[in-house]
PDB file of N, CA and C in Angstrom:
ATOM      1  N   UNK A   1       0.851  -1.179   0.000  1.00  0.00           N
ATOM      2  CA  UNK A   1       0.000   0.000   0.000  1.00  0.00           C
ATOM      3  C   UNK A   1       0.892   1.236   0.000  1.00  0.00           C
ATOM      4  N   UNK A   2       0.472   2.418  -0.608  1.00  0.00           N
ATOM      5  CA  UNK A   2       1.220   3.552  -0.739  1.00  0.00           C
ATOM      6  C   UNK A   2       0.225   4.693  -0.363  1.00  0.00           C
ATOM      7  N   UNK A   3       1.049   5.709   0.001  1.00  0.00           N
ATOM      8  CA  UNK A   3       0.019   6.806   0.329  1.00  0.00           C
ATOM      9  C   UNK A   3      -0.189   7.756  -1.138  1.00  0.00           C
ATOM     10  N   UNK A   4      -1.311   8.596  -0.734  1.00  0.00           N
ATOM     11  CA  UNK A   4      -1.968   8.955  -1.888  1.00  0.00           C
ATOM     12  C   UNK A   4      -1.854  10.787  -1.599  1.00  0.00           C
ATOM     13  N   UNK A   5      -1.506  11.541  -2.639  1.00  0.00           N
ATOM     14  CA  UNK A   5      -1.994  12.861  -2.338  1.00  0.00           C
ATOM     15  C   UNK A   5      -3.546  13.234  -3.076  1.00  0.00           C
ATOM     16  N   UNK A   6      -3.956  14.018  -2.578  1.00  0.00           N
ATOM     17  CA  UNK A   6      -5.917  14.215  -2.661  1.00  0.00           C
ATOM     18  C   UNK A   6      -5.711  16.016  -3.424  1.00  0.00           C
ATOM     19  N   UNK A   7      -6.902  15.915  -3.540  1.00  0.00           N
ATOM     20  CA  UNK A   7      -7.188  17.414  -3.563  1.00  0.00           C
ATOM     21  C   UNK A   7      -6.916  18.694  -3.101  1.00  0.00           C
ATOM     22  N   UNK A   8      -6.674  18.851  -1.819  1.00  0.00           N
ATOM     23  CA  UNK A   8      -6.087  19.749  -0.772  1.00  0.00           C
ATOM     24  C   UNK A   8      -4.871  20.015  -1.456  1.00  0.00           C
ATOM     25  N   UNK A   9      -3.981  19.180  -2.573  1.00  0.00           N
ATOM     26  CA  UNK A   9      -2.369  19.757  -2.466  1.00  0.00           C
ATOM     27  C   UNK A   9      -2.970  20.738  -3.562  1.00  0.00           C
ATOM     28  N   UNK A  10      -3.783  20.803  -4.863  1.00  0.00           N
ATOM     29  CA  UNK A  10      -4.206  21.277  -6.105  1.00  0.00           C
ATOM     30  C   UNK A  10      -3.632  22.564  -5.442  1.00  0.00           C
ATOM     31  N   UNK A  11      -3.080  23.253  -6.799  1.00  0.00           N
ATOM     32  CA  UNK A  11      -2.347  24.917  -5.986  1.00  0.00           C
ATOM     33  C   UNK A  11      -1.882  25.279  -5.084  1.00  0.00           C
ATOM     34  N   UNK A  12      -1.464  24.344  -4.532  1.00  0.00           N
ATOM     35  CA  UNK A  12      -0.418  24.584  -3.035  1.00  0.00           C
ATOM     36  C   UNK A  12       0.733  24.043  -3.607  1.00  0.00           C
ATOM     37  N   UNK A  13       1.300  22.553  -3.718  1.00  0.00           N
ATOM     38  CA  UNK A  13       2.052  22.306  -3.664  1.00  0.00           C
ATOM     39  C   UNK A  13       3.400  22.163  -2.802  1.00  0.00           C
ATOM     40  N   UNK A  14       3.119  22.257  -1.843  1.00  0.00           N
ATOM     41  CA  UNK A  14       3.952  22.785  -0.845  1.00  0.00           C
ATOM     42  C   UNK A  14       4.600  21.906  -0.447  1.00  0.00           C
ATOM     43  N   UNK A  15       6.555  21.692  -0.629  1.00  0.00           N
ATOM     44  CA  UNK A  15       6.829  20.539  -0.755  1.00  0.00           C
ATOM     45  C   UNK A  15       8.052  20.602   0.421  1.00  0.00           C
ATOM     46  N   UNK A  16       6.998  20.414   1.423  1.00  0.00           N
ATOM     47  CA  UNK A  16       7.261  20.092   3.013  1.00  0.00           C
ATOM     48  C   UNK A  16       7.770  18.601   2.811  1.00  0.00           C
ATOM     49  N   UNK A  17       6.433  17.615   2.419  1.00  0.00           N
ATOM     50  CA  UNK A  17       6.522  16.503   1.926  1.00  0.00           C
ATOM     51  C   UNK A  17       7.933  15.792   1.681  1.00  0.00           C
ATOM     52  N   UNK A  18       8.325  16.321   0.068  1.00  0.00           N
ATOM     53  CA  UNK A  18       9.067  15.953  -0.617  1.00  0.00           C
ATOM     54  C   UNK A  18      10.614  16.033   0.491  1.00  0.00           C
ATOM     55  N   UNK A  19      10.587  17.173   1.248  1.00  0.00           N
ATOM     56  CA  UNK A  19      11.815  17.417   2.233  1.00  0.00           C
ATOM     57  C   UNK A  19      12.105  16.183   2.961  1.00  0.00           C
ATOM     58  N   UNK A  20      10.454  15.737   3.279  1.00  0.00           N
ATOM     59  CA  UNK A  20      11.072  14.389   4.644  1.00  0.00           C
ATOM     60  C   UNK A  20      10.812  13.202   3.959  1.00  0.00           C
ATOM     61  N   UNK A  21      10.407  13.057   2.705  1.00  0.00           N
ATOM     62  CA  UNK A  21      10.140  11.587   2.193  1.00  0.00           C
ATOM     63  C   UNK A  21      11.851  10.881   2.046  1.00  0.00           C
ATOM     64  N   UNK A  22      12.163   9.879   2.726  1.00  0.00           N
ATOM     65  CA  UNK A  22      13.087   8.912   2.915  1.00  0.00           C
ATOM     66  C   UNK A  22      14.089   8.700   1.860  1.00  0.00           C
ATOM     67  N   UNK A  23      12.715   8.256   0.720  1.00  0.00           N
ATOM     68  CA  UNK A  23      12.946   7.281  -0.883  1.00  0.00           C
ATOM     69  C   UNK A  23      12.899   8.161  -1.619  1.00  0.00           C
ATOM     70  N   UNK A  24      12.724   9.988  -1.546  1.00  0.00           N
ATOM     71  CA  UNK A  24      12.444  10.318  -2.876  1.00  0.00           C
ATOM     72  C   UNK A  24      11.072  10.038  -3.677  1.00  0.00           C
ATOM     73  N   UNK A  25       9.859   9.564  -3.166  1.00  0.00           N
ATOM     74  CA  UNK A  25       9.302   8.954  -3.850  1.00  0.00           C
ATOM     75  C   UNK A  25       8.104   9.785  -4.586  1.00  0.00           C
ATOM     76  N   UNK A  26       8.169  11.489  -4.174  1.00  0.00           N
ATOM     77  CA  UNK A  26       7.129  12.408  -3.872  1.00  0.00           C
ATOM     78  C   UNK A  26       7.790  13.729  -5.709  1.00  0.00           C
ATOM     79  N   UNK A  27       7.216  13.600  -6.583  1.00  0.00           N
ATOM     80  CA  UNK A  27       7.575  14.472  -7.825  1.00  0.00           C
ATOM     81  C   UNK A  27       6.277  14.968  -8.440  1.00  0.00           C
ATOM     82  N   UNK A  28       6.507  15.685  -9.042  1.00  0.00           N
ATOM     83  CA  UNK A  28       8.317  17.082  -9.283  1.00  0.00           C
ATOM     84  C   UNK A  28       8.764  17.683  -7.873  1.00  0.00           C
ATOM     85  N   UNK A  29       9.053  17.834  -8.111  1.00  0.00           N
ATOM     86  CA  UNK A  29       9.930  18.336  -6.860  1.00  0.00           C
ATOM     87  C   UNK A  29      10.031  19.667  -7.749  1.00  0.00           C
ATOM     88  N   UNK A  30      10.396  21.071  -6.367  1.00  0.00           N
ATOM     89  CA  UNK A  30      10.669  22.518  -7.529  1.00  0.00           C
ATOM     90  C   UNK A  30      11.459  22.747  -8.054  1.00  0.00           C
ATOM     91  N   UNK A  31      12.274  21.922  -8.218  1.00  0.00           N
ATOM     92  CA  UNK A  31      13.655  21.981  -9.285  1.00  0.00           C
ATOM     93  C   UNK A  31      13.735  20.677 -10.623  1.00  0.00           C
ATOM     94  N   UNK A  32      12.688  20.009 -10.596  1.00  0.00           N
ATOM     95  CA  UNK A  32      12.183  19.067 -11.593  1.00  0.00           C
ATOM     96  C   UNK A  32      11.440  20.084 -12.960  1.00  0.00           C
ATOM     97  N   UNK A  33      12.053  19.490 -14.094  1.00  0.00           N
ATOM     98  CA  UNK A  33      11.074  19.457 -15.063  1.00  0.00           C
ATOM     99  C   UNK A  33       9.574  19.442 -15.217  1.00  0.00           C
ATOM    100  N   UNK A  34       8.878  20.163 -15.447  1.00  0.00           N
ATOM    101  CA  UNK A  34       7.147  19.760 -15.513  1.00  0.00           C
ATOM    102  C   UNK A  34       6.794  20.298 -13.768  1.00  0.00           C
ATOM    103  N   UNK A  35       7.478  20.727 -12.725  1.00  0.00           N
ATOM    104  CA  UNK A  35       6.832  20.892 -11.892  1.00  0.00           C
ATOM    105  C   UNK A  35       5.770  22.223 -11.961  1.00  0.00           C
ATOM    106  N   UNK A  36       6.014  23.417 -12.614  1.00  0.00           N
ATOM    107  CA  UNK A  36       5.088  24.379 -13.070  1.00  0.00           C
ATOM    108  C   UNK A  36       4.026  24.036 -13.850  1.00  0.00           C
ATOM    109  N   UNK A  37       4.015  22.757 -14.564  1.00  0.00           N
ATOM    110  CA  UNK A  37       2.868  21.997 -15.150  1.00  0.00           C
ATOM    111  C   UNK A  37       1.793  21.726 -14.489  1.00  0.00           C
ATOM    112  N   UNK A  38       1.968  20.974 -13.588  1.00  0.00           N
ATOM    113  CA  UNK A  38       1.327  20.278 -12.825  1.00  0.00           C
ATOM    114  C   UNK A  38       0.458  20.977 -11.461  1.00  0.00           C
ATOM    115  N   UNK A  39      -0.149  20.474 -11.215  1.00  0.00           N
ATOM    116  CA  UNK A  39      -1.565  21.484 -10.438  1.00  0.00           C
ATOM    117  C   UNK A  39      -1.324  20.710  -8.912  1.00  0.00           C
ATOM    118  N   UNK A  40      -0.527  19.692  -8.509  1.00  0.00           N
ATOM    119  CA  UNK A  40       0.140  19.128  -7.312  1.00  0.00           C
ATOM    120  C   UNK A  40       1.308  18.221  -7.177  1.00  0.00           C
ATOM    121  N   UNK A  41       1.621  17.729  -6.507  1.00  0.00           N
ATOM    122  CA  UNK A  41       2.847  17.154  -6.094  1.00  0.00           C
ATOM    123  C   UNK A  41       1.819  15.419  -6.351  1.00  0.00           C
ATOM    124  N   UNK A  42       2.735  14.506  -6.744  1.00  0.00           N
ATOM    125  CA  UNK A  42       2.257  12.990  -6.964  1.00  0.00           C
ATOM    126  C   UNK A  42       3.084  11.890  -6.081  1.00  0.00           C
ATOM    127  N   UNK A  43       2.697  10.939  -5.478  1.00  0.00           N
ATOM    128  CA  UNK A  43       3.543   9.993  -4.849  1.00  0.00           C
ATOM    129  C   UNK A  43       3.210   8.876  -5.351  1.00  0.00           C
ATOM    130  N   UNK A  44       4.477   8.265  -5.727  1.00  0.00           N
ATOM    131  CA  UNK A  44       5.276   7.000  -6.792  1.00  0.00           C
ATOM    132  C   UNK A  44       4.378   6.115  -5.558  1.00  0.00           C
ATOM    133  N   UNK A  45       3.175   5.315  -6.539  1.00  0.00           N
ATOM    134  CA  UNK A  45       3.385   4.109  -5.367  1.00  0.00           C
ATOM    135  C   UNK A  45       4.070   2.993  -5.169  1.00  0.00           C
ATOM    136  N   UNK A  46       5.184   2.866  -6.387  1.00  0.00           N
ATOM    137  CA  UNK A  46       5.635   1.647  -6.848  1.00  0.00           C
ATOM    138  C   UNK A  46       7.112   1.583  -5.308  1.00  0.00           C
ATOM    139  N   UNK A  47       7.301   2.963  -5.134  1.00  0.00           N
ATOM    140  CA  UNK A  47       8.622   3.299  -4.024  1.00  0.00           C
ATOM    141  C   UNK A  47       8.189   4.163  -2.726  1.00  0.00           C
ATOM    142  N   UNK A  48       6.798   4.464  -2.696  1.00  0.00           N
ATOM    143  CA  UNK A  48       6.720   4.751  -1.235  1.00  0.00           C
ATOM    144  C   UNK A  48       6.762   3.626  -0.420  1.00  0.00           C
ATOM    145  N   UNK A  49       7.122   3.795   0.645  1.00  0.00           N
ATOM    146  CA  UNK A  49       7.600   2.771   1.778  1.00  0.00           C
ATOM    147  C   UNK A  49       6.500   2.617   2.880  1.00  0.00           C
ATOM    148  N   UNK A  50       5.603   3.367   2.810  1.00  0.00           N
ATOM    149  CA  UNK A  50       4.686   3.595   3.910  1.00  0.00           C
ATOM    150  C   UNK A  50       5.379   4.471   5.182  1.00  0.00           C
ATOM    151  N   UNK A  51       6.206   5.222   5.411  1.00  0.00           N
ATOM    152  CA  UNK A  51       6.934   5.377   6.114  1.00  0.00           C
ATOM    153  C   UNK A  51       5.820   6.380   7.045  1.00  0.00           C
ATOM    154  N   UNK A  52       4.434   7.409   6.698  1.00  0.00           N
ATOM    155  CA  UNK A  52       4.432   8.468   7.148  1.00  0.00           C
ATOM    156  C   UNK A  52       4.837   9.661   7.249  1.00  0.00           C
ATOM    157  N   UNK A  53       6.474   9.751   7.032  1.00  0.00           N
ATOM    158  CA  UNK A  53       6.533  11.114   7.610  1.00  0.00           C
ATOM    159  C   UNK A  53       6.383  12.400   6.384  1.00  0.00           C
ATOM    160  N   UNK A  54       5.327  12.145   5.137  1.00  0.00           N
ATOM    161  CA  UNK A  54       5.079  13.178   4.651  1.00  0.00           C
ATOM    162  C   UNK A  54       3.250  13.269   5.265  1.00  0.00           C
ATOM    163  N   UNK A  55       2.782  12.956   5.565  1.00  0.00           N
ATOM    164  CA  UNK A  55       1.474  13.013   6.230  1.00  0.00           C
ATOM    165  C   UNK A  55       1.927  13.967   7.205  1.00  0.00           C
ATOM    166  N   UNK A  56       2.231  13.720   8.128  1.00  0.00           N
ATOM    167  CA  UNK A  56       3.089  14.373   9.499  1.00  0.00           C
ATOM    168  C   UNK A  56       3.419  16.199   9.167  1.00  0.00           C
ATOM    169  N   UNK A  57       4.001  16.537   7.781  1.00  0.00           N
ATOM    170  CA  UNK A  57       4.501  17.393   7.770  1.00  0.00           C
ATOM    171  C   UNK A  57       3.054  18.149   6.736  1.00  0.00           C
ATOM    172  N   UNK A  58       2.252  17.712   5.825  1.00  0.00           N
ATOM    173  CA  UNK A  58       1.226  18.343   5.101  1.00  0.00           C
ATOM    174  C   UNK A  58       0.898  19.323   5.424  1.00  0.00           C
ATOM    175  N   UNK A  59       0.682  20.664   5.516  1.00  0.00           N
ATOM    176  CA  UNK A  59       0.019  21.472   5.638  1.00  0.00           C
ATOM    177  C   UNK A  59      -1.320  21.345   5.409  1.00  0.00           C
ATOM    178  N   UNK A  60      -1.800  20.762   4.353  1.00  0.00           N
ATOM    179  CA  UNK A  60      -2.898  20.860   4.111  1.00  0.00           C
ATOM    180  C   UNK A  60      -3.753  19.808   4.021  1.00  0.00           C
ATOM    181  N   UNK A  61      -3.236  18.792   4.927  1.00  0.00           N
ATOM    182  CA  UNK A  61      -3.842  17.515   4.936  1.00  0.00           C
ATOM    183  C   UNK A  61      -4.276  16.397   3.863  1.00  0.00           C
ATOM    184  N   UNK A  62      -3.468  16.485   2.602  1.00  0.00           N
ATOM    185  CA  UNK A  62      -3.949  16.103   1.630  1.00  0.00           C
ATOM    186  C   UNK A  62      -3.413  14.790   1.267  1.00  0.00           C
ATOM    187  N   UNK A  63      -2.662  14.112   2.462  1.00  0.00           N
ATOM    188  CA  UNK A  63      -1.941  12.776   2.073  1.00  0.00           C
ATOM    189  C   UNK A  63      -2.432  11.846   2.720  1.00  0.00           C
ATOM    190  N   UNK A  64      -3.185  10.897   2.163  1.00  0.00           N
ATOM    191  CA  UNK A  64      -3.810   9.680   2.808  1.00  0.00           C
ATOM    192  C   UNK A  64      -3.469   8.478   2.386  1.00  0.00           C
ATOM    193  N   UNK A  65      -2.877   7.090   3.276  1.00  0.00           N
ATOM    194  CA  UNK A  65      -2.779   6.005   2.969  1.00  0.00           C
ATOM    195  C   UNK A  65      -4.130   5.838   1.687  1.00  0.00           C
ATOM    196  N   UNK A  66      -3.692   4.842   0.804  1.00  0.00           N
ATOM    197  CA  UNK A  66      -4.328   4.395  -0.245  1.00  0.00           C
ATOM    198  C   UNK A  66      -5.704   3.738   0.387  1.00  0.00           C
ATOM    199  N   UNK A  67      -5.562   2.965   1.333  1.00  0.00           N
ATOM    200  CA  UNK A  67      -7.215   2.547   1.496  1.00  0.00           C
ATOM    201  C   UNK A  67      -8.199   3.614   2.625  1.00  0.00           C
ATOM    202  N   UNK A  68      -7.251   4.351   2.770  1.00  0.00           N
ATOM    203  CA  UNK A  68      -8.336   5.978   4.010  1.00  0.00           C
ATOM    204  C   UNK A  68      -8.581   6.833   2.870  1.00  0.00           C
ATOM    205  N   UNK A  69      -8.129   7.157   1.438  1.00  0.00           N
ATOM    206  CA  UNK A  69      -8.508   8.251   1.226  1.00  0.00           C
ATOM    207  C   UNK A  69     -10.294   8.403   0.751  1.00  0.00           C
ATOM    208  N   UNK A  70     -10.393   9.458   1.017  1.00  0.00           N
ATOM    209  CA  UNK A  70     -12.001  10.030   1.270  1.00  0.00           C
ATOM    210  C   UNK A  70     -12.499   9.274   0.138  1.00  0.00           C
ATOM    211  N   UNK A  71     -13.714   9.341   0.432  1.00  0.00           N
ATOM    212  CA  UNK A  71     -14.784   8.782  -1.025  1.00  0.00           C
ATOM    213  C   UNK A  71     -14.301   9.600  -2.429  1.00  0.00           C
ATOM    214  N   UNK A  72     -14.658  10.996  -1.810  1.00  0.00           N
ATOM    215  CA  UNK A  72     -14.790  12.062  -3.037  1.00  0.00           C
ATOM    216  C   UNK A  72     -13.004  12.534  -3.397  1.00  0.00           C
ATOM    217  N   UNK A  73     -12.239  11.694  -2.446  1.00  0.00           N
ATOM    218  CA  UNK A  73     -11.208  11.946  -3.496  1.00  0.00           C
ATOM    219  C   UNK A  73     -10.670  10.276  -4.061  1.00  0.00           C
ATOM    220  N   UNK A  74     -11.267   9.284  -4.034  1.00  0.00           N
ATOM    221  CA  UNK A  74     -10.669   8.268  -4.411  1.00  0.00           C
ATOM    222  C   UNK A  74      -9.815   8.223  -5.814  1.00  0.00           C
ATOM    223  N   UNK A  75     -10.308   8.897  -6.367  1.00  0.00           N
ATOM    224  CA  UNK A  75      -9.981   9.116  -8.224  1.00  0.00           C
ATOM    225  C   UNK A  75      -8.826   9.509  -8.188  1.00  0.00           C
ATOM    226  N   UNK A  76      -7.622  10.052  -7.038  1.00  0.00           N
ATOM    227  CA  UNK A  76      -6.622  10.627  -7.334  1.00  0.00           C
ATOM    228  C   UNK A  76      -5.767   9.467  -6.574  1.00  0.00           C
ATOM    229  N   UNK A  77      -6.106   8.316  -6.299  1.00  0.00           N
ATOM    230  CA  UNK A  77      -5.222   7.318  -6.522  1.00  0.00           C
ATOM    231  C   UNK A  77      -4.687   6.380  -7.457  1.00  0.00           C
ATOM    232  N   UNK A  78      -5.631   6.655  -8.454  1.00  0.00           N
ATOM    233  CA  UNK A  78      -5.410   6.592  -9.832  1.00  0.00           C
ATOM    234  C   UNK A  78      -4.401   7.599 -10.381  1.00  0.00           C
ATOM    235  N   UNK A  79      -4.379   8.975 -10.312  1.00  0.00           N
ATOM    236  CA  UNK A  79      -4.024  10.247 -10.922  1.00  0.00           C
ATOM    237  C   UNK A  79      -2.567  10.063 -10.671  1.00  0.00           C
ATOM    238  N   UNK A  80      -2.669   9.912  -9.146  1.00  0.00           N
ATOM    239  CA  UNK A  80      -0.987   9.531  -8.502  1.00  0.00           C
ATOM    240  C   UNK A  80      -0.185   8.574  -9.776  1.00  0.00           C
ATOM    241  N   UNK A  81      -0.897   7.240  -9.638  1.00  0.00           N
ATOM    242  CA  UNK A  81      -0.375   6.269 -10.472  1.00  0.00           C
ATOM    243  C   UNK A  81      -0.074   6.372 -11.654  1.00  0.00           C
ATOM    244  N   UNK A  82      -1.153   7.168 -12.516  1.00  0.00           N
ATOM    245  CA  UNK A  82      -1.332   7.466 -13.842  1.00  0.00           C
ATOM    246  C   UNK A  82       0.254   8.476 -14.216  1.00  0.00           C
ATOM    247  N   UNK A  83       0.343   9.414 -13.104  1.00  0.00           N
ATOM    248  CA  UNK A  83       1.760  10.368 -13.790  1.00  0.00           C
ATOM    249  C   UNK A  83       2.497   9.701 -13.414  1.00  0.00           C
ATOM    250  N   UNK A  84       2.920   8.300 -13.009  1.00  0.00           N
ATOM    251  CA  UNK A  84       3.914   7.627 -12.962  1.00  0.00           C
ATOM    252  C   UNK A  84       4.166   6.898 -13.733  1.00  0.00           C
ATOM    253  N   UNK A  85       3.187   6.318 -14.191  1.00  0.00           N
ATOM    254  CA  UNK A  85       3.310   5.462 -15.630  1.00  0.00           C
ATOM    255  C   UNK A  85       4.001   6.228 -16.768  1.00  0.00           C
ATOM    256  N   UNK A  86       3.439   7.512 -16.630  1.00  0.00           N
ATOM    257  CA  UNK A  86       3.477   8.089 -17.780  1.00  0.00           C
ATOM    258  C   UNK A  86       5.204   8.905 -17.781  1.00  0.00           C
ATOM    259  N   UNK A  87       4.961   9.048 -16.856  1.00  0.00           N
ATOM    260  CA  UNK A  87       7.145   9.608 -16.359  1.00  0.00           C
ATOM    261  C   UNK A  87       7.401   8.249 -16.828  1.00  0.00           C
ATOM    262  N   UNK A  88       7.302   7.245 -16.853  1.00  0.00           N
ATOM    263  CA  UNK A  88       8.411   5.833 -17.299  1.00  0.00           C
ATOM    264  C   UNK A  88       8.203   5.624 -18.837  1.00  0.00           C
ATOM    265  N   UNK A  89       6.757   5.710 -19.571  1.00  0.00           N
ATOM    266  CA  UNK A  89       6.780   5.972 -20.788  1.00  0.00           C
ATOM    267  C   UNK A  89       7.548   6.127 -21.641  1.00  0.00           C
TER     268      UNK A  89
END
């Protein structure tokens, strides 16, 4: 299981996250390619570890293990996955 970012990051981006993730597993990052593209920050589920400590640091509460996230955001555990596929493409 991997954690998921939701709705809450959309226009924030705020990459508290990306600072304490372990593995790296949290992109673009603000010195990545495509990060001005993109409308939030995505977490790789293939290399998150479950570790927590980007939940911990969220500002905006928008990181939920894969089987807690809300009803009305389930679709962005897909979204997560989907820009990962598509970065390996």
């Amino acid at each position: 299981m991997a954690y998921v970012i939701a709705e809450p990051c959309i226009g924030v981006k705020d990459s508290s996250c990306v600072d304490v993730c372990p593995v790296d597993c949290i992109h673009p990052t603000t010195t990545e390619a495509g990060f001005d593209e993109v409308d939030q920050l995505f977490i790789d589920p293939a290399e998150c570890i479950d570790c927590d400590a980007c939940v911990e640091v969220c500002p905006v509460d928008a990181i939920f293990p894969e089987d807690e996230v809300p009803p009305e955001w389930q679709h962005f555990t897909e979204i997560n996955a989907a820009y990962y596929r598509r970065a390996r493409a």
